[in-house]
Protein backbone atom coordinates (compact mmCIF):
# COMPACT_ATOMS: atom_id res chain seq x y z
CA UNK A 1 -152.05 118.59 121.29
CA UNK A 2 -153.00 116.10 118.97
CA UNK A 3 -153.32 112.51 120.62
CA UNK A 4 -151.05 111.00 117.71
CA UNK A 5 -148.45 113.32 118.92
CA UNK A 6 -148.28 111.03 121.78
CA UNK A 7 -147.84 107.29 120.64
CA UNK A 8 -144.84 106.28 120.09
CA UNK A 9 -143.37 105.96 116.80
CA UNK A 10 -142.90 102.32 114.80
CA UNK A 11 -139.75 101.11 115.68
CA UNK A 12 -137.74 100.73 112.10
CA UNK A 13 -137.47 96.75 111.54
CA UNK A 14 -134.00 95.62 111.55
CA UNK A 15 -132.07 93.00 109.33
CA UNK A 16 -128.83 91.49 109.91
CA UNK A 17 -127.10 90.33 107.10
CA UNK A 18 -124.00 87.85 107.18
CA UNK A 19 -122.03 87.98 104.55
CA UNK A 20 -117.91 87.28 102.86
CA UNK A 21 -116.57 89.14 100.59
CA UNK A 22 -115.59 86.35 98.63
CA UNK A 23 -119.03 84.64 98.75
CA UNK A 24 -120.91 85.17 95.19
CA UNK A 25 -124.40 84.83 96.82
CA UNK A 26 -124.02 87.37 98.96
CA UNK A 27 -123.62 89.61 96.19
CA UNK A 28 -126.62 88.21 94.54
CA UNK A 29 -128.63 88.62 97.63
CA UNK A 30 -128.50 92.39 98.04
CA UNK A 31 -130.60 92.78 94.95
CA UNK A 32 -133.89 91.23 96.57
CA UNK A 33 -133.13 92.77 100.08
CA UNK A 34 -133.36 96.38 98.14
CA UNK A 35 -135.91 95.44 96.04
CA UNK A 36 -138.12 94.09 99.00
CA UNK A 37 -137.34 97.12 101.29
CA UNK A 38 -137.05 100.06 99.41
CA UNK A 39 -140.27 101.37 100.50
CA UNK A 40 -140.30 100.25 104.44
CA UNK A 41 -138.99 101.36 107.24
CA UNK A 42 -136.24 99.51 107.63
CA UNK A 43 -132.22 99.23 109.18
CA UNK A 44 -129.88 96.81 107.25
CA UNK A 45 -126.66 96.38 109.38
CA UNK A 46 -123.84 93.89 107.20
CA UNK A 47 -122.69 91.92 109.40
CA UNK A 48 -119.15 90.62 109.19
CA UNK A 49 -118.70 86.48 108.51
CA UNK A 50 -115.25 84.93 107.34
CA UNK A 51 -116.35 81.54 105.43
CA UNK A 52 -112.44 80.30 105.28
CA UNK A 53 -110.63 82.41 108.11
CA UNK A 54 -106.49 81.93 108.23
CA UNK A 55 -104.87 79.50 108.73
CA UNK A 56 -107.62 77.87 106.53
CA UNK A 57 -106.94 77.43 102.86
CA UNK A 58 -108.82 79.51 100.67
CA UNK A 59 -110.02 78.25 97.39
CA UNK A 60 -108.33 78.66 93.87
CA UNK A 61 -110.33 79.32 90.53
CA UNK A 62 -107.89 77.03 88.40
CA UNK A 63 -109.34 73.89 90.20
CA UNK A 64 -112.62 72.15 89.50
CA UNK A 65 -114.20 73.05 92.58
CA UNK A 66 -115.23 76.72 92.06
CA UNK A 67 -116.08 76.57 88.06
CA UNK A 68 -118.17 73.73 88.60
CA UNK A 69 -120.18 75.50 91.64
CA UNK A 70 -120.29 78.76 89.03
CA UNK A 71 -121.67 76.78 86.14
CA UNK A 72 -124.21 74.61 87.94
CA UNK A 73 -125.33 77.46 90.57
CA UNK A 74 -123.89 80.65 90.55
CA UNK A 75 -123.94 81.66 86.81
CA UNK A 76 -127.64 80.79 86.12
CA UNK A 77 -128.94 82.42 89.19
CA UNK A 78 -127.25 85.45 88.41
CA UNK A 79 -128.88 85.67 84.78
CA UNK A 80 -132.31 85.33 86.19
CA UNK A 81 -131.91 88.20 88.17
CA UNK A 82 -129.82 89.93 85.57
CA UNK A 83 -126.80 90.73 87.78
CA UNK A 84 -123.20 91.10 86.13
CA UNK A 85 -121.28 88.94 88.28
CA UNK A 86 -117.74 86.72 87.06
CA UNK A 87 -115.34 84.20 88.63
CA UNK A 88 -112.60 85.97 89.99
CA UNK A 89 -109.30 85.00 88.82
CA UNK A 90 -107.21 85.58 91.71
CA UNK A 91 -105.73 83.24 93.00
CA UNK A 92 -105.82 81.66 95.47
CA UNK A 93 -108.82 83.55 96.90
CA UNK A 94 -108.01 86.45 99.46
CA UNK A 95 -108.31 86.01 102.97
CA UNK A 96 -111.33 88.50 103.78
CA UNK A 97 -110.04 89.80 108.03
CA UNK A 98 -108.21 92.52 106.14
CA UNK A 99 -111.42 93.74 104.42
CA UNK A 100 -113.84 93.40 107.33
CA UNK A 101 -111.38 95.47 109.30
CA UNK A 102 -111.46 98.22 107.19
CA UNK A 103 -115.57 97.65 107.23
CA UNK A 104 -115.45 98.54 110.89
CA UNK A 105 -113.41 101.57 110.02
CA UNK A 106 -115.59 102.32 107.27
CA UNK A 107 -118.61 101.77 110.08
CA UNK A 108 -117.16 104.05 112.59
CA UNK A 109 -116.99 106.88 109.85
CA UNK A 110 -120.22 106.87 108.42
CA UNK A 111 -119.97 104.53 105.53
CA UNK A 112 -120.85 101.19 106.65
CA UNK A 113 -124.12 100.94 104.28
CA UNK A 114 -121.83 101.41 101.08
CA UNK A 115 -118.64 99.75 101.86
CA UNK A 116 -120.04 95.96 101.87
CA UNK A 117 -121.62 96.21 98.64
CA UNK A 118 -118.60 98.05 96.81
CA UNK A 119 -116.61 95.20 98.46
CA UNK A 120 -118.70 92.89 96.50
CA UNK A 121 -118.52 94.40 93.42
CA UNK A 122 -114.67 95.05 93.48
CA UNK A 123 -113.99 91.46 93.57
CA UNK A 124 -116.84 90.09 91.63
CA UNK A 125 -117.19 92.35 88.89
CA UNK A 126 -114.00 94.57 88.78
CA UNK A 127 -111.60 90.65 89.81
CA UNK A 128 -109.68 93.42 92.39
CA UNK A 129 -107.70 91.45 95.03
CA UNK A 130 -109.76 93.01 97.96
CA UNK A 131 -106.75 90.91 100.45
CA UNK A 132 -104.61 93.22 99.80
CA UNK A 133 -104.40 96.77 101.90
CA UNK A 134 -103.74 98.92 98.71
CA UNK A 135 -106.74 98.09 96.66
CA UNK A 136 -109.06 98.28 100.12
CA UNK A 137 -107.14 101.69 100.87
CA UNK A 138 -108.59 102.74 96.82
CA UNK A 139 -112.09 101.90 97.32
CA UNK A 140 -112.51 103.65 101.22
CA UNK A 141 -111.26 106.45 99.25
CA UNK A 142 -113.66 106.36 96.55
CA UNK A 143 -115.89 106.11 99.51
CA UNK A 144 -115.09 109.20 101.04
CA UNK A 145 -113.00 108.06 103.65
CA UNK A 146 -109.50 109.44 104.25
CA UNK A 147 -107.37 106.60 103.07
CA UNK A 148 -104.21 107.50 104.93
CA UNK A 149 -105.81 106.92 107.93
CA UNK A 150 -107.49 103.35 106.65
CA UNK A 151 -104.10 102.16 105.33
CA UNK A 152 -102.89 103.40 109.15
CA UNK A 153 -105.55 101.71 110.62
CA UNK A 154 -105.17 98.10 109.27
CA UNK A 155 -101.11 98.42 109.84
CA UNK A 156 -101.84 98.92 113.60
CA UNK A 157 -104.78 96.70 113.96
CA UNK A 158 -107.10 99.21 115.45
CA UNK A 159 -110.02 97.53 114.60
CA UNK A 160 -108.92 93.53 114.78
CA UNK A 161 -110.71 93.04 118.51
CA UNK A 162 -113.66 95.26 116.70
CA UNK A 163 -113.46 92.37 114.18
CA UNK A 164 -113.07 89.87 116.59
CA UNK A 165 -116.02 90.58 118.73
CA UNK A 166 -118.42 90.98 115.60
CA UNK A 167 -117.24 87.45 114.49
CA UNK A 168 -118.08 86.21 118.18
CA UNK A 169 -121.58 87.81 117.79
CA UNK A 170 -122.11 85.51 114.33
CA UNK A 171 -121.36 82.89 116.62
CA UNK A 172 -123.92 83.38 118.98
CA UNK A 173 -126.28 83.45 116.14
CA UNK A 174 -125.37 80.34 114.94
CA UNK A 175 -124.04 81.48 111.70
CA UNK A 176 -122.77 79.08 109.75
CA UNK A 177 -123.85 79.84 106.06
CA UNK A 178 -123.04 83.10 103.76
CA UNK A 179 -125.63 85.06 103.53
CA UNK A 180 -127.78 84.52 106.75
CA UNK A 181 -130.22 87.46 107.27
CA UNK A 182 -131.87 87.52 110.41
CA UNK A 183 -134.99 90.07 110.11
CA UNK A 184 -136.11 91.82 113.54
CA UNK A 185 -134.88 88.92 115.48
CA UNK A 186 -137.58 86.79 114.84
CA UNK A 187 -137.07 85.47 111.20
CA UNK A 188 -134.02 83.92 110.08
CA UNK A 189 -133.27 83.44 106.12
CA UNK A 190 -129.91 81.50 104.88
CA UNK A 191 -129.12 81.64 101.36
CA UNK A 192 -130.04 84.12 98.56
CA UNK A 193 -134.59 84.91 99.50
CA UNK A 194 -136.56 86.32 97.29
CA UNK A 195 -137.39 89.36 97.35
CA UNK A 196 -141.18 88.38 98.59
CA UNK A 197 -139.54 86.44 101.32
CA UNK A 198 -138.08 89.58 102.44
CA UNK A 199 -140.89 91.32 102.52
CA UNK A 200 -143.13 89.19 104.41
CA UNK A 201 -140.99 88.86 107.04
CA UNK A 202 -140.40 92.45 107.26
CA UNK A 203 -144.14 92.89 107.12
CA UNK A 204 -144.66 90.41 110.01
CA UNK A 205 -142.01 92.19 112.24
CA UNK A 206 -143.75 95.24 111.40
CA UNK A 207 -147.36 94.03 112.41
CA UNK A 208 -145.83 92.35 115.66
CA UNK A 209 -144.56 95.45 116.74
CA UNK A 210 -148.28 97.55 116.02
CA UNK A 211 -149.89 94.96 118.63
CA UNK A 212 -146.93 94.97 121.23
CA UNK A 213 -147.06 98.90 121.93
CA UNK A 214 -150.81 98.78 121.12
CA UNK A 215 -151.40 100.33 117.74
CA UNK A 216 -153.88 97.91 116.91
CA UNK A 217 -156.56 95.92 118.28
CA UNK A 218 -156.35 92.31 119.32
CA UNK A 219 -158.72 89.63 119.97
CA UNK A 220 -158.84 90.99 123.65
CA UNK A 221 -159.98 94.50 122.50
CA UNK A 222 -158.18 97.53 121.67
């Protein structure tokens, strides 16, 4: 038998990623995560974080607040990395619990990966209210999912203690910022990274792991 039969293989690095539907930087982050991982071995779990849960108010596009933050931050970020992204114009803002419920539905079936980012891209670039259980019922479908059962689902609450315990792990991370990726438990990124940033980090899980199960030599000898 060959003897690389025998070691074990590289554990695939994983990343954590915090994010709100109705957070623009999250949107703009998933650009650098692909770009930076494309190529490695890696697991990229979204992880579900409500910036303005109820009873909180959410925001409204017709006050200053959110067109200011576009123009000064949002709107020239997104041309340097050449993503399509507009201010929504529903109003007020939805309340995202709906929408991260129907993620852990989406999860449990298989389509986890795809759901978050066509969450994103519903609300920033197609100005769908993704608060309400019809449009989220359209896009599972698109999906793949069977959207009887999602619309079912989120009527009976099937997955709000699902919800509930995934916002209670973001807690015990600390997360208090949209998006927070946390890279193989050891590096922690808030905000949009670069993809570079990314990469490293991955990188630096990846050669942590070689030396802890002994795929490569240290200054003690192999």
């Amino acid at each position: 038998m060959n003897e690389l039969e025998n070691e074990p293989a590289a554990e695939k690095v994983r990343i954590k990623v915090w994010s709100d539907y109705v957070c623009p930087f999250c949107m703009l982050a998933e650009g650098p995560l692909h770009e930076a991982t494309h190529d490695l071995d890696v697991e990229i779990e979204w992880m579900p974080f409500e910036l303005r849960p109820h009873p909180t108010p959410t925001l409204r596009p017709e006050d200053a607040y959110l067109p200011a933050v576009w123009a000064r931050s949002v709107y020239p970020m997104a041309r340097r990395m050449g993503v399509d992204i507009t201010l929504p114009t529903v109003s007020p803002q939805p309340y995202t619990r709906l929408a991260f419920e129907g993620y852990q539905y989406a999860a449990e079936h298989g389509r986890a990966a795809e759901y978050t980012p066509r969450l994103l891209r519903a609300f920033f670039q197609e100005n769908r209210d993704i608060g309400r259980t019809e449009v989220l019922a359209d896009i599972a479908a698109e999906l793949g999912l069977d959207a009887e059962g999602f619309t079912r689902a989120l009527a009976e609450g099937s997955y709000t203690e699902t919800h509930r315990e995934a916002l209670r792990t973001a807690e015990a991370y600390r997360i208090s910022v949209a998006p927070t990726l946390i890279i193989g438990e050891r590096h922690r990124i808030e905000g949009v990274a670069t993809a570079a940033q990314i990469r490293k980090a991955v990188l630096d899980v990846q050669a942590e792991q070689a030396v802890a199960s002994g795929a490569a030599c240290g200054i003690d000898g192999c």
